[in-house]
PDB file of N, CA and C in Angstrom:
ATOM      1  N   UNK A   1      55.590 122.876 169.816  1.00  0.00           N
ATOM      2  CA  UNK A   1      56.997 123.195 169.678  1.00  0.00           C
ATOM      3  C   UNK A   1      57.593 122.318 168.577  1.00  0.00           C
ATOM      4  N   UNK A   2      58.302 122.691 167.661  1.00  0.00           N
ATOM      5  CA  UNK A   2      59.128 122.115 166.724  1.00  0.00           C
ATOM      6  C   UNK A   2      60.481 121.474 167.611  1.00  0.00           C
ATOM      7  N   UNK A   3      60.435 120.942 167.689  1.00  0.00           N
ATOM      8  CA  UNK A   3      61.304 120.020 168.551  1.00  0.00           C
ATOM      9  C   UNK A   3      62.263 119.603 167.835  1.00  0.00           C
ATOM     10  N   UNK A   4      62.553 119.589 166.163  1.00  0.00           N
ATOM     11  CA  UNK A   4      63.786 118.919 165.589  1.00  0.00           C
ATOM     12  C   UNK A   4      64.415 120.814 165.411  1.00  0.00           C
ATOM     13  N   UNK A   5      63.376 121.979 165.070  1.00  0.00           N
ATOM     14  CA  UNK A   5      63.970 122.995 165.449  1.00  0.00           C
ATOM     15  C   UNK A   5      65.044 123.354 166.691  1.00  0.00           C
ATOM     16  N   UNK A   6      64.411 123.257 167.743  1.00  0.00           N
ATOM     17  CA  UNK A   6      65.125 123.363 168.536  1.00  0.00           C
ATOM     18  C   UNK A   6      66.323 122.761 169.160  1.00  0.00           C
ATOM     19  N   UNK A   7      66.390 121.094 168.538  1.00  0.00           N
ATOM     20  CA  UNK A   7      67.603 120.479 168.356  1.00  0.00           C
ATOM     21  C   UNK A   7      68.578 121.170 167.744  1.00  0.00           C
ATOM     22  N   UNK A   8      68.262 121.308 166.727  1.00  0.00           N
ATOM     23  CA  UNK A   8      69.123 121.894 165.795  1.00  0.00           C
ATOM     24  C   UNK A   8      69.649 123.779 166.083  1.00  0.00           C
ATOM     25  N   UNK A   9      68.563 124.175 166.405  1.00  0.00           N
ATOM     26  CA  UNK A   9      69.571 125.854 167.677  1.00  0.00           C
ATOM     27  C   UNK A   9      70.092 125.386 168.504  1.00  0.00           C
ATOM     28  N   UNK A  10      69.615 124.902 169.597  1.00  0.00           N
ATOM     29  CA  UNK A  10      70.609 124.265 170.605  1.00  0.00           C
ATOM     30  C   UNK A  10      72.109 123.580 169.800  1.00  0.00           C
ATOM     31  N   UNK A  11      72.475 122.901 169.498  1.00  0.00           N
ATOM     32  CA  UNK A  11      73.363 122.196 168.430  1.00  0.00           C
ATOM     33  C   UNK A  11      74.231 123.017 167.884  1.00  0.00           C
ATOM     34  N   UNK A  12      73.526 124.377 167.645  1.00  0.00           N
ATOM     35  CA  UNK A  12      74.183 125.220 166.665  1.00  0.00           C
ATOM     36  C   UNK A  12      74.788 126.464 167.548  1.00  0.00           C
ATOM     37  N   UNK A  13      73.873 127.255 168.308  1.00  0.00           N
ATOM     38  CA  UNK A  13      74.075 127.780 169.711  1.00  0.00           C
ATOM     39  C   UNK A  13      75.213 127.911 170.612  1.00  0.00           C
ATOM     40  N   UNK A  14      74.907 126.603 170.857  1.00  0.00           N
ATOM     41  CA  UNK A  14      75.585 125.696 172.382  1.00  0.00           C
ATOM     42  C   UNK A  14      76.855 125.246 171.990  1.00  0.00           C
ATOM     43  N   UNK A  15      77.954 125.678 171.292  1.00  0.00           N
ATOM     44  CA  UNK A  15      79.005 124.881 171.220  1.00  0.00           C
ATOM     45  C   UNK A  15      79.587 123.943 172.138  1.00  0.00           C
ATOM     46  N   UNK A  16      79.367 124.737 173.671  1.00  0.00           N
ATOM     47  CA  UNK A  16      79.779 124.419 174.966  1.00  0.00           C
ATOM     48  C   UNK A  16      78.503 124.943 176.242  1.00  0.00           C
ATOM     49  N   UNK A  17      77.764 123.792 175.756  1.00  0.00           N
ATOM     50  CA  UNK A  17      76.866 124.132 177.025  1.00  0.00           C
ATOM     51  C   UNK A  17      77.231 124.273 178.236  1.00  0.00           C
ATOM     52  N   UNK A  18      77.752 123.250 178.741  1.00  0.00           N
ATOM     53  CA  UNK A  18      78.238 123.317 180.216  1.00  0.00           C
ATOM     54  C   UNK A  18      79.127 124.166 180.979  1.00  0.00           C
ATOM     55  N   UNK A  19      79.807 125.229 179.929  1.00  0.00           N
ATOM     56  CA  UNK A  19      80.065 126.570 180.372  1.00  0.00           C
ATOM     57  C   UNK A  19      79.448 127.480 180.289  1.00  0.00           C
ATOM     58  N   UNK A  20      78.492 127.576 179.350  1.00  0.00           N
ATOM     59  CA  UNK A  20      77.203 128.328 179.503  1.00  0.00           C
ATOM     60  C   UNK A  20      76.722 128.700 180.743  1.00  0.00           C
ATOM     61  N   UNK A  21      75.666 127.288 180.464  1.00  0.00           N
ATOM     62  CA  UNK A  21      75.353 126.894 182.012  1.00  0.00           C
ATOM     63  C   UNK A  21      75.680 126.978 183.285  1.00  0.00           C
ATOM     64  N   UNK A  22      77.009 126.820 183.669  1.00  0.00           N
ATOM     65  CA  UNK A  22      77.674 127.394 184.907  1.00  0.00           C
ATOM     66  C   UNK A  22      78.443 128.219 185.173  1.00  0.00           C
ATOM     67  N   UNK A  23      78.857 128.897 183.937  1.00  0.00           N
ATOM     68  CA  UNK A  23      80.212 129.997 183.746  1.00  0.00           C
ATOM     69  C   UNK A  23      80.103 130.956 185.123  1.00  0.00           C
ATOM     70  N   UNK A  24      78.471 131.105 185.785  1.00  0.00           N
ATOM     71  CA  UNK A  24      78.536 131.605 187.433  1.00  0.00           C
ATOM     72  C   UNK A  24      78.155 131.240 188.415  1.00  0.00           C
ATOM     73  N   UNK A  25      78.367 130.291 188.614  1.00  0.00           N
ATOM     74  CA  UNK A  25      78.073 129.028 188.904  1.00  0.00           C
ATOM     75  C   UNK A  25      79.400 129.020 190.545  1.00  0.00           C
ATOM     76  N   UNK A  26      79.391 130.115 191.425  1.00  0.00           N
ATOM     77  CA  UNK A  26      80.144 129.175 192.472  1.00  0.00           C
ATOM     78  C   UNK A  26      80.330 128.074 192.885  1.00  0.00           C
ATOM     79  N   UNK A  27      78.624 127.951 193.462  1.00  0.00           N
ATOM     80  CA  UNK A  27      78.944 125.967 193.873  1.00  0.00           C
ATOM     81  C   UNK A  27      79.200 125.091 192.448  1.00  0.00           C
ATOM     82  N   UNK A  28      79.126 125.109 191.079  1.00  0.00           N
ATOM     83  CA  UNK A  28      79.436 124.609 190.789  1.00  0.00           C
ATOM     84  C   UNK A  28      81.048 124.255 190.548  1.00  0.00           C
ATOM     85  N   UNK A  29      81.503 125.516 190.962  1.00  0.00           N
ATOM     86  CA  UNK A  29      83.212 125.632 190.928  1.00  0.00           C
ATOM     87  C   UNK A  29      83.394 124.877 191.860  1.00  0.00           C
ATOM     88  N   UNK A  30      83.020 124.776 193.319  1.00  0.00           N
ATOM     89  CA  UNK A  30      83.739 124.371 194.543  1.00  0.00           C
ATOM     90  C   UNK A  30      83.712 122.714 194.441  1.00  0.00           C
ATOM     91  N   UNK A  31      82.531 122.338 193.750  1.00  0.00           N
ATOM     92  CA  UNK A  31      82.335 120.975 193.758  1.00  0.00           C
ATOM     93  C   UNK A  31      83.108 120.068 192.432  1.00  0.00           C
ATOM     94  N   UNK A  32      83.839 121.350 191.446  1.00  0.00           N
ATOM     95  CA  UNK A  32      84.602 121.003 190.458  1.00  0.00           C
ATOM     96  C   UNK A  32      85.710 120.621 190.800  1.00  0.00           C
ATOM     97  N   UNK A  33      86.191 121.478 191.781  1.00  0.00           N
ATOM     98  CA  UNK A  33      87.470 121.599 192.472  1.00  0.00           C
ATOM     99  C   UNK A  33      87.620 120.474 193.921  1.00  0.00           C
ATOM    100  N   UNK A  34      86.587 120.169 193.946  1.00  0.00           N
ATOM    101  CA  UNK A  34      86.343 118.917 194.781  1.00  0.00           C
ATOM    102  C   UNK A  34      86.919 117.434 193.553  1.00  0.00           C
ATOM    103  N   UNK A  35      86.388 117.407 192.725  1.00  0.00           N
ATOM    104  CA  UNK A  35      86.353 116.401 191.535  1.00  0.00           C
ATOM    105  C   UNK A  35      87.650 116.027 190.929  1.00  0.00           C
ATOM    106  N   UNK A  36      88.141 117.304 191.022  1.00  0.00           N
ATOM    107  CA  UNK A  36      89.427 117.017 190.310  1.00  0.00           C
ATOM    108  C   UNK A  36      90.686 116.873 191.352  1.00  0.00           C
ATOM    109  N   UNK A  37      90.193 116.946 192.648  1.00  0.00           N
ATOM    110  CA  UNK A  37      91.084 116.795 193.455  1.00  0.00           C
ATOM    111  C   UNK A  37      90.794 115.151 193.672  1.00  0.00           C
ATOM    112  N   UNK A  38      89.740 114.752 193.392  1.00  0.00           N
ATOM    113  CA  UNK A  38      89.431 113.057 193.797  1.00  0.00           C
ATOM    114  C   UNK A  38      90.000 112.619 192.419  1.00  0.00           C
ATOM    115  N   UNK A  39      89.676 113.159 191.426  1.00  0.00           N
ATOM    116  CA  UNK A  39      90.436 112.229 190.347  1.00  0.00           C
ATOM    117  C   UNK A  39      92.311 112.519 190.541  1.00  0.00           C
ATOM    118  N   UNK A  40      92.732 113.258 190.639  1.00  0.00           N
ATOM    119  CA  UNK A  40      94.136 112.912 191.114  1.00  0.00           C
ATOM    120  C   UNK A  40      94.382 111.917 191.807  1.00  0.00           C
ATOM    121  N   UNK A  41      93.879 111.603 192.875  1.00  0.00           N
ATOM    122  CA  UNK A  41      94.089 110.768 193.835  1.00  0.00           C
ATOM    123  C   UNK A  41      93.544 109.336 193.192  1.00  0.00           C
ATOM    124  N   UNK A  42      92.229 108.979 192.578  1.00  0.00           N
ATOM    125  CA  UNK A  42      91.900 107.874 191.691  1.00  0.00           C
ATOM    126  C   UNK A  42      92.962 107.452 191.450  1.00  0.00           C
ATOM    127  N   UNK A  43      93.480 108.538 190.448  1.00  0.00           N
ATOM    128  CA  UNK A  43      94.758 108.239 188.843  1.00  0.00           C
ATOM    129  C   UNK A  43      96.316 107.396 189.578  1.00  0.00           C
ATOM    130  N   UNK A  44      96.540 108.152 190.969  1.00  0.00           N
ATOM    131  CA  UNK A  44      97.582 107.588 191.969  1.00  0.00           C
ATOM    132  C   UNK A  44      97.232 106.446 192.207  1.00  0.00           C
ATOM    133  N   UNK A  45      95.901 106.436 193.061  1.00  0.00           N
ATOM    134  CA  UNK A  45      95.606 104.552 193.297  1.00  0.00           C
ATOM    135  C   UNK A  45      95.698 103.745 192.122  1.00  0.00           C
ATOM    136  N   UNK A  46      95.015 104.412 190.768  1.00  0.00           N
ATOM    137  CA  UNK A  46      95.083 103.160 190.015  1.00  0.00           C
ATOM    138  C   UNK A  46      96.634 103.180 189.544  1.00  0.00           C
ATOM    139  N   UNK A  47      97.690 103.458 189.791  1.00  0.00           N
ATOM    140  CA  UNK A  47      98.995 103.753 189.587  1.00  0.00           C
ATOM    141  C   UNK A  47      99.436 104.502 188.088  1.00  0.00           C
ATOM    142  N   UNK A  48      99.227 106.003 188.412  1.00  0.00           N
ATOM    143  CA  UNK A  48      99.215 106.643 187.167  1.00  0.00           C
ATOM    144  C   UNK A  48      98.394 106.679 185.502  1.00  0.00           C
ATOM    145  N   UNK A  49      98.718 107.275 184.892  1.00  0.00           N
ATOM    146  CA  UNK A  49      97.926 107.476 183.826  1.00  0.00           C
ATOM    147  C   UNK A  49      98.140 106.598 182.572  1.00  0.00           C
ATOM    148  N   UNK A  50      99.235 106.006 182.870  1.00  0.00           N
ATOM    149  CA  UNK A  50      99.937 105.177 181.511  1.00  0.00           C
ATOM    150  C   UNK A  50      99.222 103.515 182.173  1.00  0.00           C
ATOM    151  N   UNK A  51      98.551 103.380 183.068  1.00  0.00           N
ATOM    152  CA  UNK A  51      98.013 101.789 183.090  1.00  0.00           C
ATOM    153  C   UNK A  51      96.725 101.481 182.134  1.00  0.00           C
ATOM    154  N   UNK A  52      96.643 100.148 182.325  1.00  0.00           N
ATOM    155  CA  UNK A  52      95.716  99.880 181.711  1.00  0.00           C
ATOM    156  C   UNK A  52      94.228  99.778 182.355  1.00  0.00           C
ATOM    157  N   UNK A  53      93.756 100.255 183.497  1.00  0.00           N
ATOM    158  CA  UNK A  53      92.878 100.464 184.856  1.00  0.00           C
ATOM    159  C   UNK A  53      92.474 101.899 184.602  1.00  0.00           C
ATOM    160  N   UNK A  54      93.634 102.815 184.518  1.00  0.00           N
ATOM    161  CA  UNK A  54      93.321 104.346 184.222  1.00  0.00           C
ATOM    162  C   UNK A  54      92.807 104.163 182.807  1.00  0.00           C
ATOM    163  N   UNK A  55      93.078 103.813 181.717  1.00  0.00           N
ATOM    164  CA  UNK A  55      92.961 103.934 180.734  1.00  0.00           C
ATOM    165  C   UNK A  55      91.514 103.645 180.477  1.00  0.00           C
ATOM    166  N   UNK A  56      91.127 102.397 180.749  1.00  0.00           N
ATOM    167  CA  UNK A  56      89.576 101.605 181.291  1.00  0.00           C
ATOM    168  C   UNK A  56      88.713 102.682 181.603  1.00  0.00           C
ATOM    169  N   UNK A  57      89.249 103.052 182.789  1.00  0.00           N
ATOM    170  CA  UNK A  57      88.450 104.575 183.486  1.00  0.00           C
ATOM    171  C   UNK A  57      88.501 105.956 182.876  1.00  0.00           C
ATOM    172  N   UNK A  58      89.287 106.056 181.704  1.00  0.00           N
ATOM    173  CA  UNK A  58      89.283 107.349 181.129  1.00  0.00           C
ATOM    174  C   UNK A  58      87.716 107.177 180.252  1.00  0.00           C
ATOM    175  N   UNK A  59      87.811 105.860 179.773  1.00  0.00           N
ATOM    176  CA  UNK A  59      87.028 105.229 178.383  1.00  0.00           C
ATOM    177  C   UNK A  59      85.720 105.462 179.283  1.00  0.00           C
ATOM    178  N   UNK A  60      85.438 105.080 180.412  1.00  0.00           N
ATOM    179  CA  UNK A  60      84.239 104.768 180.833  1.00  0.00           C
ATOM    180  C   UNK A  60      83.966 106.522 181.287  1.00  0.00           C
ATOM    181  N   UNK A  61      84.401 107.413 181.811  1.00  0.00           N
ATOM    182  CA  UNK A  61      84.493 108.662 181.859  1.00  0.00           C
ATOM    183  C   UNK A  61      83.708 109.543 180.627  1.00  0.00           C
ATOM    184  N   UNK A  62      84.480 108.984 179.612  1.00  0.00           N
ATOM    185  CA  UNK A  62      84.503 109.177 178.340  1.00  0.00           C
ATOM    186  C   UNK A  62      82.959 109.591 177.725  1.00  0.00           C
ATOM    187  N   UNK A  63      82.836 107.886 178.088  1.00  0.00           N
ATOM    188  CA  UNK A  63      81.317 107.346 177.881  1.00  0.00           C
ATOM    189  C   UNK A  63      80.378 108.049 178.418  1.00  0.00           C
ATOM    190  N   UNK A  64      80.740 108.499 180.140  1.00  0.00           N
ATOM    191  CA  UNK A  64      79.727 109.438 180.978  1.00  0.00           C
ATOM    192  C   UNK A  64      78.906 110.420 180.432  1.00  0.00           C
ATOM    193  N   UNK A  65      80.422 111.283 180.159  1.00  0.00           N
ATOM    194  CA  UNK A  65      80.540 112.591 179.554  1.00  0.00           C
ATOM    195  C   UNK A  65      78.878 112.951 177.964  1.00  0.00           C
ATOM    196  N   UNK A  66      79.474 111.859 177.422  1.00  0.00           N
ATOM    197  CA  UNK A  66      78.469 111.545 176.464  1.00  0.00           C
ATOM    198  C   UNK A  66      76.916 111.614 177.040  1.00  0.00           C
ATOM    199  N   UNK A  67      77.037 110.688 177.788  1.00  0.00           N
ATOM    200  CA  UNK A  67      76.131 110.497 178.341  1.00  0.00           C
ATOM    201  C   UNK A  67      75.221 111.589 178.863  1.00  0.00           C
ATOM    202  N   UNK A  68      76.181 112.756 179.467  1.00  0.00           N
ATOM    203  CA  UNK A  68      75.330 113.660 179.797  1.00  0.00           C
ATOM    204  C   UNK A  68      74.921 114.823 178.899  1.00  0.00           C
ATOM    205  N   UNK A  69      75.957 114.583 177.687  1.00  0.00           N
ATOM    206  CA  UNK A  69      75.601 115.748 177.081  1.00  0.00           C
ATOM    207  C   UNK A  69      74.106 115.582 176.280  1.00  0.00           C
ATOM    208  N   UNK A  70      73.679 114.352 175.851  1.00  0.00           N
ATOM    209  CA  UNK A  70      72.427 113.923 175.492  1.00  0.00           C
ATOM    210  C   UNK A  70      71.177 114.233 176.177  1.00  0.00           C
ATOM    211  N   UNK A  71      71.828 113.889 177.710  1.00  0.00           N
ATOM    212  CA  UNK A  71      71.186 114.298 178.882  1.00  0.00           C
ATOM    213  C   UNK A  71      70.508 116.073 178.597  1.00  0.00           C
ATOM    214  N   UNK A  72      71.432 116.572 178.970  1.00  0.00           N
ATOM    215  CA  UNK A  72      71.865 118.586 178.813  1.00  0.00           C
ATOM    216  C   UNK A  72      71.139 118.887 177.678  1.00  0.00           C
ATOM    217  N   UNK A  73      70.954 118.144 176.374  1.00  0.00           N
ATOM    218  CA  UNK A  73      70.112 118.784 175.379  1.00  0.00           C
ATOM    219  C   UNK A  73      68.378 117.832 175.805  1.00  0.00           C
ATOM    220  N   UNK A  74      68.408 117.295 176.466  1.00  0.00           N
ATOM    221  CA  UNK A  74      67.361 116.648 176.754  1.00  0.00           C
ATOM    222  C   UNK A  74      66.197 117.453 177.155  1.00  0.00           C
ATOM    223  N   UNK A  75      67.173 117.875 178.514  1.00  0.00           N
ATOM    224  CA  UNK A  75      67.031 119.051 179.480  1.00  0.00           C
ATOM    225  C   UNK A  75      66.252 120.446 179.063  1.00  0.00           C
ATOM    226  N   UNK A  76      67.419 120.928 177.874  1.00  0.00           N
ATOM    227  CA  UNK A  76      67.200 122.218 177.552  1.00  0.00           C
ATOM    228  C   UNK A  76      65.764 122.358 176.572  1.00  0.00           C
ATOM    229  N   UNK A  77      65.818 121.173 175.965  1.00  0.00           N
ATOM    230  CA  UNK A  77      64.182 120.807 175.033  1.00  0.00           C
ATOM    231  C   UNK A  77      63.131 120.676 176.118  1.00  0.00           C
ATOM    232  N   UNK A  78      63.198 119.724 177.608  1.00  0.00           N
ATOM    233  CA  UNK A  78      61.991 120.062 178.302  1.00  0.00           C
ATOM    234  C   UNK A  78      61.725 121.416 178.335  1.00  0.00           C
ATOM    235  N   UNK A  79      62.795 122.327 178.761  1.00  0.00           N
ATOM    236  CA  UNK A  79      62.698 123.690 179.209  1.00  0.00           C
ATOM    237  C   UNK A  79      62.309 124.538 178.148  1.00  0.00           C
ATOM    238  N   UNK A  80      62.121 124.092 177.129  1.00  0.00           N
ATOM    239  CA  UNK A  80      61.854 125.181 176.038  1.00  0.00           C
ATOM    240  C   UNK A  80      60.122 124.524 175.491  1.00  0.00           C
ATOM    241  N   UNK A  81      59.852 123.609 175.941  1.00  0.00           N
ATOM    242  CA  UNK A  81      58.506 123.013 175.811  1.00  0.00           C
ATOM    243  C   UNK A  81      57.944 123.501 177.132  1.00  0.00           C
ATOM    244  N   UNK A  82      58.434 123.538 178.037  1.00  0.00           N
ATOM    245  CA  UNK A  82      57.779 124.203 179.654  1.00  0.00           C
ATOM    246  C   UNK A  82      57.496 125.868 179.102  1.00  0.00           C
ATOM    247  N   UNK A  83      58.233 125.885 178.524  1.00  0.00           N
ATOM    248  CA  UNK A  83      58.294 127.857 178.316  1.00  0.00           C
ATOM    249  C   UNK A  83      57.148 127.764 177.218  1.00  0.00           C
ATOM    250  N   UNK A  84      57.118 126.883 176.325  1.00  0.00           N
ATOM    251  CA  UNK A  84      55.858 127.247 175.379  1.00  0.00           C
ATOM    252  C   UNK A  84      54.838 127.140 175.858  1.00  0.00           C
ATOM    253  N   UNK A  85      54.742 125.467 176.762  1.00  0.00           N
ATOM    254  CA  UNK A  85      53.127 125.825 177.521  1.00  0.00           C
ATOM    255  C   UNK A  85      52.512 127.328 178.205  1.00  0.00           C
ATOM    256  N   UNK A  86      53.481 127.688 178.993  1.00  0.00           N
ATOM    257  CA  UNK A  86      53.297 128.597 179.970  1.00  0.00           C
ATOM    258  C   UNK A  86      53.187 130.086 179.732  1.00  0.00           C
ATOM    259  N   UNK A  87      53.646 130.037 178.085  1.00  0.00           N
ATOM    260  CA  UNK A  87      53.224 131.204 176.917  1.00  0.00           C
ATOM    261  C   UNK A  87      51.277 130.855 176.674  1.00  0.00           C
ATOM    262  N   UNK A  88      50.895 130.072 176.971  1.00  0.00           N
ATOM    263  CA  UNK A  88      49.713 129.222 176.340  1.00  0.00           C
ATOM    264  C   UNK A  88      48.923 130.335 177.275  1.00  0.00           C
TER     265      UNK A  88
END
């Protein structure tokens, strides 16, 4: 597998993987809607959005996010190296 190929479709492709990926996705809705009901409540404890605690936690969020999207193309390259073996 050309592997900097497939970086580069994926990359080009995927503007928005993660709607891709779940756009039918029930449980992934219910557990979204779980998430964003806990981050409301976070954003209250840490006392709104204008502190410097929320702000901390947006950054580190931030960082996650990143984190997984590296992850998600990681992912989609095993899966496209699983599909070539299994062409073999």
């Amino acid at each position: 597998m050309n592997k900097e190929f497939m970086r580069s479709f994926y990359r080009k492709y995927y503007a928005h993987p993660y709607d891709k990926a779940v756009s039918r996705s029930k449980r992934y809705r219910r557990l979204q809607k779980i998430r964003y009901q806990l981050d409301d409540e976070l954003a209250a404890m840490m006392g709104g959005t204008n502190t410097a605690l929320y702000r901390k936690f947006d950054e580190y969020i931030g960082a996650y996010a990143d984190e997984m999207d590296v992850m998600l193309e990681e992912v989609y390259l095993l899966g496209a190296l699983d599909r070539e073996k299994m062409l073999r």
